[in-house]
Structures are given as C-alpha cells and as structure tokens.
PDB file of N, CA and C in Angstrom:
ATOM      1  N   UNK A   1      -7.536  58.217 -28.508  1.00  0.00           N
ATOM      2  CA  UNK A   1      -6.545  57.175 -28.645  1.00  0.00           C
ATOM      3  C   UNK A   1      -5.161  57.798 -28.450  1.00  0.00           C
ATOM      4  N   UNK A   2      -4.555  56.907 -27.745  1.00  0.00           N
ATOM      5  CA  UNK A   2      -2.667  57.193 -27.772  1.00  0.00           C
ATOM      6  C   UNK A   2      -2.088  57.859 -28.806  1.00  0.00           C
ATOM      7  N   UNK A   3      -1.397  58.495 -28.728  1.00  0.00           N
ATOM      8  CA  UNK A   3      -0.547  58.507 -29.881  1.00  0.00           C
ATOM      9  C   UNK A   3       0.518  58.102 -30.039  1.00  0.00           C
ATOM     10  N   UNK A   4       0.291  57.416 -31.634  1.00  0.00           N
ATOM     11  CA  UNK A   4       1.109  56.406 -32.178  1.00  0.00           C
ATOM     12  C   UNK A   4       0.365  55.093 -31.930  1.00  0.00           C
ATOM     13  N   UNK A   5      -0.466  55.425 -31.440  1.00  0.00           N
ATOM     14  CA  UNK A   5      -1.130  53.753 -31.081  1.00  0.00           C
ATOM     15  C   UNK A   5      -2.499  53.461 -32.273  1.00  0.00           C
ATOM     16  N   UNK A   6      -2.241  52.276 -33.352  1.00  0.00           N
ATOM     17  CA  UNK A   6      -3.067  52.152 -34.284  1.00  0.00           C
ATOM     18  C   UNK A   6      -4.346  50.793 -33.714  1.00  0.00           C
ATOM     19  N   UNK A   7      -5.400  51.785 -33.982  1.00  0.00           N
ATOM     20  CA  UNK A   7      -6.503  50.199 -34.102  1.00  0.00           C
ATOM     21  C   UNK A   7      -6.570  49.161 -34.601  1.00  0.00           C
ATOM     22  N   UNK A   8      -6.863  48.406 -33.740  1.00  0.00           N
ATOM     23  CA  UNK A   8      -6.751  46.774 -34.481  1.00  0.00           C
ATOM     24  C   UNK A   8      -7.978  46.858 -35.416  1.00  0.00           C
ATOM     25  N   UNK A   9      -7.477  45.852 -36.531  1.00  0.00           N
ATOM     26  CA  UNK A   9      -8.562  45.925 -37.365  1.00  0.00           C
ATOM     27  C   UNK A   9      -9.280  44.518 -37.013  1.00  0.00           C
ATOM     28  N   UNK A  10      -9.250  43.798 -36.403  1.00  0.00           N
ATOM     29  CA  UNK A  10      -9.828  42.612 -35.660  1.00  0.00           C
ATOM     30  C   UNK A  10      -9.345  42.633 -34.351  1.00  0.00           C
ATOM     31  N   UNK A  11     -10.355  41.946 -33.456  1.00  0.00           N
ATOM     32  CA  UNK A  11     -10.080  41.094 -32.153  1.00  0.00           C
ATOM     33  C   UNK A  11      -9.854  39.746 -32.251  1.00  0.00           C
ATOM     34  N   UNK A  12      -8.519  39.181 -31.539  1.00  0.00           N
ATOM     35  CA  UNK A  12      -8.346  37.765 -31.534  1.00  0.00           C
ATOM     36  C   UNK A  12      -9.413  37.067 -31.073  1.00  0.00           C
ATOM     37  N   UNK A  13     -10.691  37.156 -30.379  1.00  0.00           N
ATOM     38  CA  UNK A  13     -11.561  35.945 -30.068  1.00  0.00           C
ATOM     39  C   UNK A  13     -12.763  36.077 -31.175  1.00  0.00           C
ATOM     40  N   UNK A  14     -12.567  37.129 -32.259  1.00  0.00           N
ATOM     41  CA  UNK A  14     -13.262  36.710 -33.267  1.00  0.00           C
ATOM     42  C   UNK A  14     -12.947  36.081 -34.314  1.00  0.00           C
ATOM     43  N   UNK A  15     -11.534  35.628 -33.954  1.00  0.00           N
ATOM     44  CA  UNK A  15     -11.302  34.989 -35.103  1.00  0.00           C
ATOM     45  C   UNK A  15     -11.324  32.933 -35.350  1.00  0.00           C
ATOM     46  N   UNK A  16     -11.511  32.765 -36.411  1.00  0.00           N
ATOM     47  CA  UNK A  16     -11.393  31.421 -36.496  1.00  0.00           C
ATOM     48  C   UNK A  16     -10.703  30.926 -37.605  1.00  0.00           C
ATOM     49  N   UNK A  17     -10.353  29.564 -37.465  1.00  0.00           N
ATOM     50  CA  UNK A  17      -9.919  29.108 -38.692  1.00  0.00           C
ATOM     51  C   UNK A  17     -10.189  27.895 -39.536  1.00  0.00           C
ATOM     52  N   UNK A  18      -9.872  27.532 -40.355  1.00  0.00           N
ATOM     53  CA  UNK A  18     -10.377  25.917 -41.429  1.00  0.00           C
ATOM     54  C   UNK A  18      -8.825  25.746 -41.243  1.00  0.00           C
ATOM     55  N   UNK A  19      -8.609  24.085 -40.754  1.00  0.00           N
ATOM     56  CA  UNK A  19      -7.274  23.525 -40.539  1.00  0.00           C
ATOM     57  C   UNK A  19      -7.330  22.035 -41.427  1.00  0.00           C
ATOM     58  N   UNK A  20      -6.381  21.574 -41.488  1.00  0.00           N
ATOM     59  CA  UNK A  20      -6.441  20.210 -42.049  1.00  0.00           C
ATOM     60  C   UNK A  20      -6.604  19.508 -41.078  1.00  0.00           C
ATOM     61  N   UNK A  21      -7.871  18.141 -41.111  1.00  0.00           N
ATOM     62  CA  UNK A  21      -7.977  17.314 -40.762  1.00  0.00           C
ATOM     63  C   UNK A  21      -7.069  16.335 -40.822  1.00  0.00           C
ATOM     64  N   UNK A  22      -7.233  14.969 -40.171  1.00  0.00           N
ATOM     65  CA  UNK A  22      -6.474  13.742 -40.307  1.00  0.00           C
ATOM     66  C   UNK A  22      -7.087  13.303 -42.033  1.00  0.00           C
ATOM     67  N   UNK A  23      -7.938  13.250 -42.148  1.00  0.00           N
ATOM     68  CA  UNK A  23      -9.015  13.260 -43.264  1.00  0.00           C
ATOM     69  C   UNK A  23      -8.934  14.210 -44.153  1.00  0.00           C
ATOM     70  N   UNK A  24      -7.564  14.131 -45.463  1.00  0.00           N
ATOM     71  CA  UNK A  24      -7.501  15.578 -46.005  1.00  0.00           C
ATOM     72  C   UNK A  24      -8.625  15.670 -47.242  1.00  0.00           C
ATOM     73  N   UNK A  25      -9.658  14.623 -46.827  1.00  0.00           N
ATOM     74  CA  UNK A  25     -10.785  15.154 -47.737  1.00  0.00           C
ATOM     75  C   UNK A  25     -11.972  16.637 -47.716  1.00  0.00           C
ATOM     76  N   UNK A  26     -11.669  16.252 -46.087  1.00  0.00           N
ATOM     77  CA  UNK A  26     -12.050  17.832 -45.650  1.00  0.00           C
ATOM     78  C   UNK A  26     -11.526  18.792 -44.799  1.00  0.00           C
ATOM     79  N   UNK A  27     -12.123  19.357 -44.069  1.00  0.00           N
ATOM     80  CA  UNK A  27     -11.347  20.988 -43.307  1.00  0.00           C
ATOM     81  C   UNK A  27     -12.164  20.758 -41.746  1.00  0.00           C
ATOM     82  N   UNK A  28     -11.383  20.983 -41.079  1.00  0.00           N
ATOM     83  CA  UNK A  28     -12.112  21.300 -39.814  1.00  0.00           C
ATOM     84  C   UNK A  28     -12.077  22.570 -39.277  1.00  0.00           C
ATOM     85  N   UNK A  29     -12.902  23.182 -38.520  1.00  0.00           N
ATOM     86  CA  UNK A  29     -13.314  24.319 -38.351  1.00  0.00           C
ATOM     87  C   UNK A  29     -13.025  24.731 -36.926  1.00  0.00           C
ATOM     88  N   UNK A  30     -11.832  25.577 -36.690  1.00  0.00           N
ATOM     89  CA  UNK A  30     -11.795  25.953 -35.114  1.00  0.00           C
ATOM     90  C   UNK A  30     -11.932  27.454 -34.617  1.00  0.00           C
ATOM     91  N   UNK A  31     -12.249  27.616 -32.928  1.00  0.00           N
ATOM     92  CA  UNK A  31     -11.908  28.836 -32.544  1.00  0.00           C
ATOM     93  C   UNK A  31     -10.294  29.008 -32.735  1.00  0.00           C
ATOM     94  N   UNK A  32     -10.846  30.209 -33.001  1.00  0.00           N
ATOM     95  CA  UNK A  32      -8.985  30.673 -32.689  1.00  0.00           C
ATOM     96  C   UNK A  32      -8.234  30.803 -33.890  1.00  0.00           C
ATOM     97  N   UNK A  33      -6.740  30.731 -33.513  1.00  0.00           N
ATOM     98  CA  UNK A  33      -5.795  30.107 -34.756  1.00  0.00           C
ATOM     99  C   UNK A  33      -4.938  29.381 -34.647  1.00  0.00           C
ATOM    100  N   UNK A  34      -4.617  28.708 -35.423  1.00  0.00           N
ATOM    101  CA  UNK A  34      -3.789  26.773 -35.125  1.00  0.00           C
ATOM    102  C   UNK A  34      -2.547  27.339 -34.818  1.00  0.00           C
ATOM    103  N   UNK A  35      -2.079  26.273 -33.779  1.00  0.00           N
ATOM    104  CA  UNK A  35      -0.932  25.732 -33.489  1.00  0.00           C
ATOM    105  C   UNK A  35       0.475  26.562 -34.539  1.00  0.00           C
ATOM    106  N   UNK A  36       1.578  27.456 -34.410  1.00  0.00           N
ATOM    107  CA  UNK A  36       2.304  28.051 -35.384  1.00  0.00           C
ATOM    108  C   UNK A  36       1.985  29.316 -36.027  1.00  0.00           C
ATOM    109  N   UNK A  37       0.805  29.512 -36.222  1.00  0.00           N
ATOM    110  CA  UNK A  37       0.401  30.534 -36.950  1.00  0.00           C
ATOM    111  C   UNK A  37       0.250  32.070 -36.362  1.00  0.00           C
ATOM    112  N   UNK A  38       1.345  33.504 -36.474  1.00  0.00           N
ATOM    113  CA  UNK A  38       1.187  34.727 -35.676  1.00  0.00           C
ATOM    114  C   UNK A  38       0.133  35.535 -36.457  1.00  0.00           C
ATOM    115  N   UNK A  39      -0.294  36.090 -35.733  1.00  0.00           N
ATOM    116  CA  UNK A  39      -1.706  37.269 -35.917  1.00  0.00           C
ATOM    117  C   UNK A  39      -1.169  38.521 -35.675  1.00  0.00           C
ATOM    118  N   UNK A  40      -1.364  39.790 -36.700  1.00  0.00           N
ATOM    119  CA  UNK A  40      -1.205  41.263 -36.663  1.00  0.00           C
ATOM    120  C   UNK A  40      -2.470  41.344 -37.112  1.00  0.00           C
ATOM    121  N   UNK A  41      -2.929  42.181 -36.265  1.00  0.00           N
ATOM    122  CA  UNK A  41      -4.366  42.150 -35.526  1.00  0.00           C
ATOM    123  C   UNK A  41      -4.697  44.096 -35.946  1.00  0.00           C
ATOM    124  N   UNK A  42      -3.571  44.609 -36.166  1.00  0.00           N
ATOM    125  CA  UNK A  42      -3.602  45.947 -36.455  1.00  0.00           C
ATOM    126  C   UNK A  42      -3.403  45.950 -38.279  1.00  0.00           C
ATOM    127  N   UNK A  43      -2.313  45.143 -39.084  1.00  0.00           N
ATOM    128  CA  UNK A  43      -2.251  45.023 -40.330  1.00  0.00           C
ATOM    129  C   UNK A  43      -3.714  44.229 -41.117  1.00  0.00           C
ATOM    130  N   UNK A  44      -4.317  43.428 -40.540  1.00  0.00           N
ATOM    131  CA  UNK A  44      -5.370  42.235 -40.839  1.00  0.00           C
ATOM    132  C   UNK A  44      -4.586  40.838 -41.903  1.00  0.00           C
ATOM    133  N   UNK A  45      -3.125  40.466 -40.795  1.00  0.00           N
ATOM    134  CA  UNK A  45      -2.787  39.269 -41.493  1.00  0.00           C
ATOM    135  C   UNK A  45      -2.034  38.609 -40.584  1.00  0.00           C
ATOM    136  N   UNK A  46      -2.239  37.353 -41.221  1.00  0.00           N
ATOM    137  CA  UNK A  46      -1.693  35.732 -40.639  1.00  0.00           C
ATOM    138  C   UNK A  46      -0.641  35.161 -40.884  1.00  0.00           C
ATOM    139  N   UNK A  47       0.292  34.414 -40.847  1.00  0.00           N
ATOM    140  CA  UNK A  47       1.346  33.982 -41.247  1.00  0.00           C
ATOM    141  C   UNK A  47       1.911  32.876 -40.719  1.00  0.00           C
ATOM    142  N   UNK A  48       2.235  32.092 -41.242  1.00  0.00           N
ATOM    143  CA  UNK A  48       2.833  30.410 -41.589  1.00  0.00           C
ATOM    144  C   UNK A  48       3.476  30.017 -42.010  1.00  0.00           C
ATOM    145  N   UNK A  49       4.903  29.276 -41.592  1.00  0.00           N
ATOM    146  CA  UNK A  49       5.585  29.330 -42.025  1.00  0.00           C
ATOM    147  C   UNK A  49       6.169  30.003 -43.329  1.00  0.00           C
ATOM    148  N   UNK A  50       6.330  31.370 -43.087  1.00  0.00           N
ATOM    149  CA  UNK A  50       6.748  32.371 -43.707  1.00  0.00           C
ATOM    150  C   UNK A  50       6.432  33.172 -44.760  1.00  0.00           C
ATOM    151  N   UNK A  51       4.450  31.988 -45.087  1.00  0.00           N
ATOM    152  CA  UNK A  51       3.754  32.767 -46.065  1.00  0.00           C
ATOM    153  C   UNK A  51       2.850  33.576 -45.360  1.00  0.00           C
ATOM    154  N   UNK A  52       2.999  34.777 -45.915  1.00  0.00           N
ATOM    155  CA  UNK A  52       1.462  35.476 -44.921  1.00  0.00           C
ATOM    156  C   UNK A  52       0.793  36.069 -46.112  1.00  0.00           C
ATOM    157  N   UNK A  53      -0.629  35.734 -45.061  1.00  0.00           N
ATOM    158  CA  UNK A  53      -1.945  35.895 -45.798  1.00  0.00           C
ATOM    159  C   UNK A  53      -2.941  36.808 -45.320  1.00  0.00           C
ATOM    160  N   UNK A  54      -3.615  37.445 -46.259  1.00  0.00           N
ATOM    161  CA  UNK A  54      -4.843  38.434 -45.449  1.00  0.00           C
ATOM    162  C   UNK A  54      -5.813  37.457 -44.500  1.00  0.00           C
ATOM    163  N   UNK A  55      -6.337  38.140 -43.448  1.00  0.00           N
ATOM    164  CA  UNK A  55      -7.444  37.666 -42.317  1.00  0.00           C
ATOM    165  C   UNK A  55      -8.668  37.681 -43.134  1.00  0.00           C
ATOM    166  N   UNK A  56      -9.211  36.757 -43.358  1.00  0.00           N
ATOM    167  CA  UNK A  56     -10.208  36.664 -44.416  1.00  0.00           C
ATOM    168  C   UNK A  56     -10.350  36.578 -46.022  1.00  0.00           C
ATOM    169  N   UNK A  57      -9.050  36.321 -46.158  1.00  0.00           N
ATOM    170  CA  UNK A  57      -8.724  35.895 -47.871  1.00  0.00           C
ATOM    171  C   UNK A  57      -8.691  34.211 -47.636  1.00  0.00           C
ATOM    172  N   UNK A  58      -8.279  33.974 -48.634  1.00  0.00           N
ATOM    173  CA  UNK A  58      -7.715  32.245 -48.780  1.00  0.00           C
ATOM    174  C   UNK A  58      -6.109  31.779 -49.394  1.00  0.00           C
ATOM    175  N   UNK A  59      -5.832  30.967 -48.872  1.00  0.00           N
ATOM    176  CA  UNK A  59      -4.531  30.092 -49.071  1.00  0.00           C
ATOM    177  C   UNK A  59      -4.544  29.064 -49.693  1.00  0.00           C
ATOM    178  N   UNK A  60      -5.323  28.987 -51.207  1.00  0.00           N
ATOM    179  CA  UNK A  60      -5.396  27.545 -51.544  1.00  0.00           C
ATOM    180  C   UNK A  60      -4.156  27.018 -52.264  1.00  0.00           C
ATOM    181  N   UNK A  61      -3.278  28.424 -52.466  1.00  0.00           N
ATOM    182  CA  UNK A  61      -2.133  27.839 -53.269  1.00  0.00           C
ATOM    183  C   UNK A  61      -0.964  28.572 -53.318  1.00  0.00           C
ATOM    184  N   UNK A  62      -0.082  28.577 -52.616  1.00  0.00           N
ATOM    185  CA  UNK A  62       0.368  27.102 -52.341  1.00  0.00           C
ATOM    186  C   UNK A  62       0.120  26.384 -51.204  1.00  0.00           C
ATOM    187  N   UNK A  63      -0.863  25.410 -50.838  1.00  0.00           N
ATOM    188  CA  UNK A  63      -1.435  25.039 -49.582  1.00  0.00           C
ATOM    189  C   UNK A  63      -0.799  23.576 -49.464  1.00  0.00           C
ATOM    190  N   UNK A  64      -0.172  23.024 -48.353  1.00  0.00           N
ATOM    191  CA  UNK A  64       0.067  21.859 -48.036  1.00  0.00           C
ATOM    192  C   UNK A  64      -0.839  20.928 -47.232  1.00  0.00           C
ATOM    193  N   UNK A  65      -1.334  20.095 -47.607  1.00  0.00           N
ATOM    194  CA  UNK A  65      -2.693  19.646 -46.781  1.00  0.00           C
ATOM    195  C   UNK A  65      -2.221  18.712 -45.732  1.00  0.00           C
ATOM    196  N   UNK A  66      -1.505  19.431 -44.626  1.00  0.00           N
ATOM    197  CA  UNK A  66      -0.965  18.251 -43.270  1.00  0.00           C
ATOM    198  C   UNK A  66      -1.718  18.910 -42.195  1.00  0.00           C
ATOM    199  N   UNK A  67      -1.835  17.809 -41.278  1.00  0.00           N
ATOM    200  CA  UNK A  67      -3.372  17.470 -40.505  1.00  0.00           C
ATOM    201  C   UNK A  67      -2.730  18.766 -39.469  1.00  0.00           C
ATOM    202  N   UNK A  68      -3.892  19.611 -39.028  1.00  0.00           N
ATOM    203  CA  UNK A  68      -3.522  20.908 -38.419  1.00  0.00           C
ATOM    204  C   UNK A  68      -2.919  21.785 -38.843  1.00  0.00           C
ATOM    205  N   UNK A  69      -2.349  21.954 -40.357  1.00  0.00           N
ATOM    206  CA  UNK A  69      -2.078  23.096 -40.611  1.00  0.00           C
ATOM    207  C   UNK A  69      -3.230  23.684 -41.241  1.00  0.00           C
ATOM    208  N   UNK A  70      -3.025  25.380 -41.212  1.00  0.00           N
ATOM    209  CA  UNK A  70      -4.222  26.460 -41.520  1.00  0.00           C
ATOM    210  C   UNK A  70      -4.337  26.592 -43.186  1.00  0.00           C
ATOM    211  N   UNK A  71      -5.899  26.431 -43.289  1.00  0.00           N
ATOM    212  CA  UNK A  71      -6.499  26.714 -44.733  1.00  0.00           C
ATOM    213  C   UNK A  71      -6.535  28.248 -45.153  1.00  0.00           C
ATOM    214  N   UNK A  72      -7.193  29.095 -44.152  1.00  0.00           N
ATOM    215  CA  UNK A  72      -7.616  30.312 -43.699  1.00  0.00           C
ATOM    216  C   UNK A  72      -7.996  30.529 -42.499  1.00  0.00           C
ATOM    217  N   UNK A  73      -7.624  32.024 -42.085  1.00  0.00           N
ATOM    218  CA  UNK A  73      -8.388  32.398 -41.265  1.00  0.00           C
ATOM    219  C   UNK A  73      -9.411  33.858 -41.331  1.00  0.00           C
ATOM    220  N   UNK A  74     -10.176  33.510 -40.231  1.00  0.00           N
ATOM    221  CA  UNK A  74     -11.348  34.488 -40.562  1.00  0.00           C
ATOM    222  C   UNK A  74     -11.857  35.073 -39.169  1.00  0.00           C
ATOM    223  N   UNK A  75     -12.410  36.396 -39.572  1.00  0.00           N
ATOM    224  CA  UNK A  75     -13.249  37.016 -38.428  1.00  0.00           C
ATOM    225  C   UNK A  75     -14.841  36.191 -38.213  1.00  0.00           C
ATOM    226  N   UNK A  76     -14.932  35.639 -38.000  1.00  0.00           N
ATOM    227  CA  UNK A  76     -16.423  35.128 -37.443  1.00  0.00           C
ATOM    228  C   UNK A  76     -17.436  36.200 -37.434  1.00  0.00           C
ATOM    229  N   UNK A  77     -16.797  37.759 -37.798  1.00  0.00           N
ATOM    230  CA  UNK A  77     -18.517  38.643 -37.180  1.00  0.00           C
ATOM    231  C   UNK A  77     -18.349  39.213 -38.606  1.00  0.00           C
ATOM    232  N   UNK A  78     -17.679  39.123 -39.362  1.00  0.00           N
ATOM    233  CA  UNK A  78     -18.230  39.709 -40.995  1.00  0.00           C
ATOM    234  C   UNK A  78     -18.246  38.800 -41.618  1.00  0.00           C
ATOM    235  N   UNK A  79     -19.691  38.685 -42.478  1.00  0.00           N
ATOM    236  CA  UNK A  79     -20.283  37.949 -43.035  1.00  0.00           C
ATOM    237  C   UNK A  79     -19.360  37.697 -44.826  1.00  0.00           C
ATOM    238  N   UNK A  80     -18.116  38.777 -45.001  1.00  0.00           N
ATOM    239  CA  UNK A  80     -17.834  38.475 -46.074  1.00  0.00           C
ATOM    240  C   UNK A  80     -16.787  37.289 -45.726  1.00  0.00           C
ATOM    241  N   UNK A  81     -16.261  37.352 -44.776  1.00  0.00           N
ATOM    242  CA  UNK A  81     -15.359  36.229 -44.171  1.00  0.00           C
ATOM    243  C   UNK A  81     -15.596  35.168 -43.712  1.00  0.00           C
ATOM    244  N   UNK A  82     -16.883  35.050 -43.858  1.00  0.00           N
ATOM    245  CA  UNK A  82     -17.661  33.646 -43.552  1.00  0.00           C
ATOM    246  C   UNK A  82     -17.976  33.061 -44.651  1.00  0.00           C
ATOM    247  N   UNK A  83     -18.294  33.635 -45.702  1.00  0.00           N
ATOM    248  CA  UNK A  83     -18.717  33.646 -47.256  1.00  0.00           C
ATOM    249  C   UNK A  83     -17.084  33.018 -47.793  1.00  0.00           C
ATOM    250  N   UNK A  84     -16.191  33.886 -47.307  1.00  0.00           N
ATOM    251  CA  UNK A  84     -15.004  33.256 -47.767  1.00  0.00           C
ATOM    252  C   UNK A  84     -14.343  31.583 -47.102  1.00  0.00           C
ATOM    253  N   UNK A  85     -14.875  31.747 -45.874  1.00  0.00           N
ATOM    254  CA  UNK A  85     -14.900  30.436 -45.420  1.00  0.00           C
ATOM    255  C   UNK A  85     -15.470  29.403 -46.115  1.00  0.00           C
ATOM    256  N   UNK A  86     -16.717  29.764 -46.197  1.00  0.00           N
ATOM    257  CA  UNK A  86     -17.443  28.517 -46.350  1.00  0.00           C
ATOM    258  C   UNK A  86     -16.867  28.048 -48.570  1.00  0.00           C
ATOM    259  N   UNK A  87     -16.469  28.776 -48.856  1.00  0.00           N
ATOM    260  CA  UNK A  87     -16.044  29.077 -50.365  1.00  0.00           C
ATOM    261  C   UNK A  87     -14.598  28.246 -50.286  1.00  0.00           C
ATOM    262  N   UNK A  88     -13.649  28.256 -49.681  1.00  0.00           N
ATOM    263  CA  UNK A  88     -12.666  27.659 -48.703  1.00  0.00           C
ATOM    264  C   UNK A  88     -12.764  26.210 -48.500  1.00  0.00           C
ATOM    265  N   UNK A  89     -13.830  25.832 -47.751  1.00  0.00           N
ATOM    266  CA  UNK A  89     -14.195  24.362 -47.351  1.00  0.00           C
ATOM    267  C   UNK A  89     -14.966  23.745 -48.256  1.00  0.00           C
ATOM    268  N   UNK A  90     -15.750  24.611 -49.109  1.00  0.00           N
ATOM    269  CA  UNK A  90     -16.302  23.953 -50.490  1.00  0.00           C
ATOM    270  C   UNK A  90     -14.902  23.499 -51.382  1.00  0.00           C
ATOM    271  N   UNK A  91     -13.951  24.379 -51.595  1.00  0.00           N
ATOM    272  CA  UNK A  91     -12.653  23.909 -52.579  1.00  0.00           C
ATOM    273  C   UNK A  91     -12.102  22.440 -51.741  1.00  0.00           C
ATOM    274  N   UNK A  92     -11.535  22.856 -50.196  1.00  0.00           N
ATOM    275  CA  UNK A  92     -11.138  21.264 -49.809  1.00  0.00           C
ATOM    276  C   UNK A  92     -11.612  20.113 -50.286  1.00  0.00           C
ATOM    277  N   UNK A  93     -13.347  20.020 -50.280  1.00  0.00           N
ATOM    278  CA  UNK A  93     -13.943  19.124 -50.754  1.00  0.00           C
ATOM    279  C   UNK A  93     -14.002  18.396 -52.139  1.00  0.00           C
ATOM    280  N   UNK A  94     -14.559  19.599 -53.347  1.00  0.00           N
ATOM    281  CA  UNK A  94     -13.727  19.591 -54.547  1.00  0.00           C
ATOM    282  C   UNK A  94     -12.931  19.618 -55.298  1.00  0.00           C
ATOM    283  N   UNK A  95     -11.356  19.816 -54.303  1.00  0.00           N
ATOM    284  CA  UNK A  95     -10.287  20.424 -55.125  1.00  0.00           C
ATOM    285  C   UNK A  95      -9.878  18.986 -55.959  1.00  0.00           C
ATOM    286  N   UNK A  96     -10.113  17.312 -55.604  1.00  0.00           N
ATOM    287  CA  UNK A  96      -9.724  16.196 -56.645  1.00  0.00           C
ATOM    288  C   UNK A  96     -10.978  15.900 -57.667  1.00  0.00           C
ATOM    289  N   UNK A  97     -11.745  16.196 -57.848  1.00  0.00           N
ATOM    290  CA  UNK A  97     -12.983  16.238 -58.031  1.00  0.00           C
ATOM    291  C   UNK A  97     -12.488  16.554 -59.897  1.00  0.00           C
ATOM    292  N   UNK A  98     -13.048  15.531 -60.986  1.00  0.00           N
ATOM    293  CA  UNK A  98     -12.594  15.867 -62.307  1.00  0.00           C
ATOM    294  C   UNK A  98     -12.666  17.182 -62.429  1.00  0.00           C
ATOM    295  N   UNK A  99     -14.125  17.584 -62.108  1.00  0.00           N
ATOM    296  CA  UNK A  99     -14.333  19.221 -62.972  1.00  0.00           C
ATOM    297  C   UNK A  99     -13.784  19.946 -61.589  1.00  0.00           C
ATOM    298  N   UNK A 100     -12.996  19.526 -60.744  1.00  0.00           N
ATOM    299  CA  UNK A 100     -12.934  20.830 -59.849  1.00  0.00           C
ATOM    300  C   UNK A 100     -11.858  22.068 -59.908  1.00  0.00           C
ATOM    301  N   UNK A 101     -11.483  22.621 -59.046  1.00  0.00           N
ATOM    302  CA  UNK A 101     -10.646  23.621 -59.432  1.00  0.00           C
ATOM    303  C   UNK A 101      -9.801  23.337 -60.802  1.00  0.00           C
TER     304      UNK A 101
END
C-alpha cells in the first residue's frame, strides 16, 4: 500500500440503509445511502445534517422521522450490521407502541 494511504474500512456498494418512509410507521430499506448523507469509508461513519454516526450503529435519538431521511446505515456483508438493522426496523415499528422503547 501507498504511503500515507489508509484502508477503507468498508466499500460503498456494500452499504445500505433504513430511510423514512411516507408511512412513518415503518422504515424502508435501500441500496446505497439516501439523498444528503456523506460516507468516510476509511473512518467507518455517516453523517446528516451535521450528526454523524458509526456505519453500523443506530440513530434512534435524536431521529427525525421525515420521509427519506436515514435511520442507519449498514454494511450488508457483516452479519453484526444486519443484526443491527433489523434491531433498527424492529424499534421504527415499536417505538409508539405502550410498552415500547
């Protein structure tokens, strides 16, 4: 490798994300990453309007639920980031829910 030149700790076409639907009862699920959102692909983080978040953590709070903005994003090829996904789109669902969050 170059020097001075650091490995990415992800590739952009593995990544995906959970966005807000029109329907903020749930999450929709895309390639890629939404509309606004920059990727450091060498640090492993995301950022949105000016909050940034780890690539495979979650954003439930402080999260604004408007249609196309990002829940999380994730690598699609590690299974702990899918685990965090799907943990992610379970809260969208439950977060009004009496006993939920």
């Amino acid at each position: 490798m170059a020097e001075g030149k650091t490995k990415p700790k992800f590739k952009k076409r593995n990544l995906i994300s959970l966005v807000w639907p029109v329907n903020t009862c749930y999450s929709h699920l895309q390639a890629g990453v939404p509309k606004g959102v920059t990727v450091d692909l060498i640090k492993g983080i995301w950022t949105f309007h000016g909050q940034t978040h780890k690539i495979g953590g979650h954003r439930r709070y402080p999260c604004m639920d408007y249609t196309g903005d990002p829940i999380g994003v994730y690598d699609r090829t590690q299974i702990n980031h899918l685990e965090q996904m799907k943990e992610d789109a379970e809260w969208v669902r439950t977060r009004f829910d009496p006993a939920g969050d």
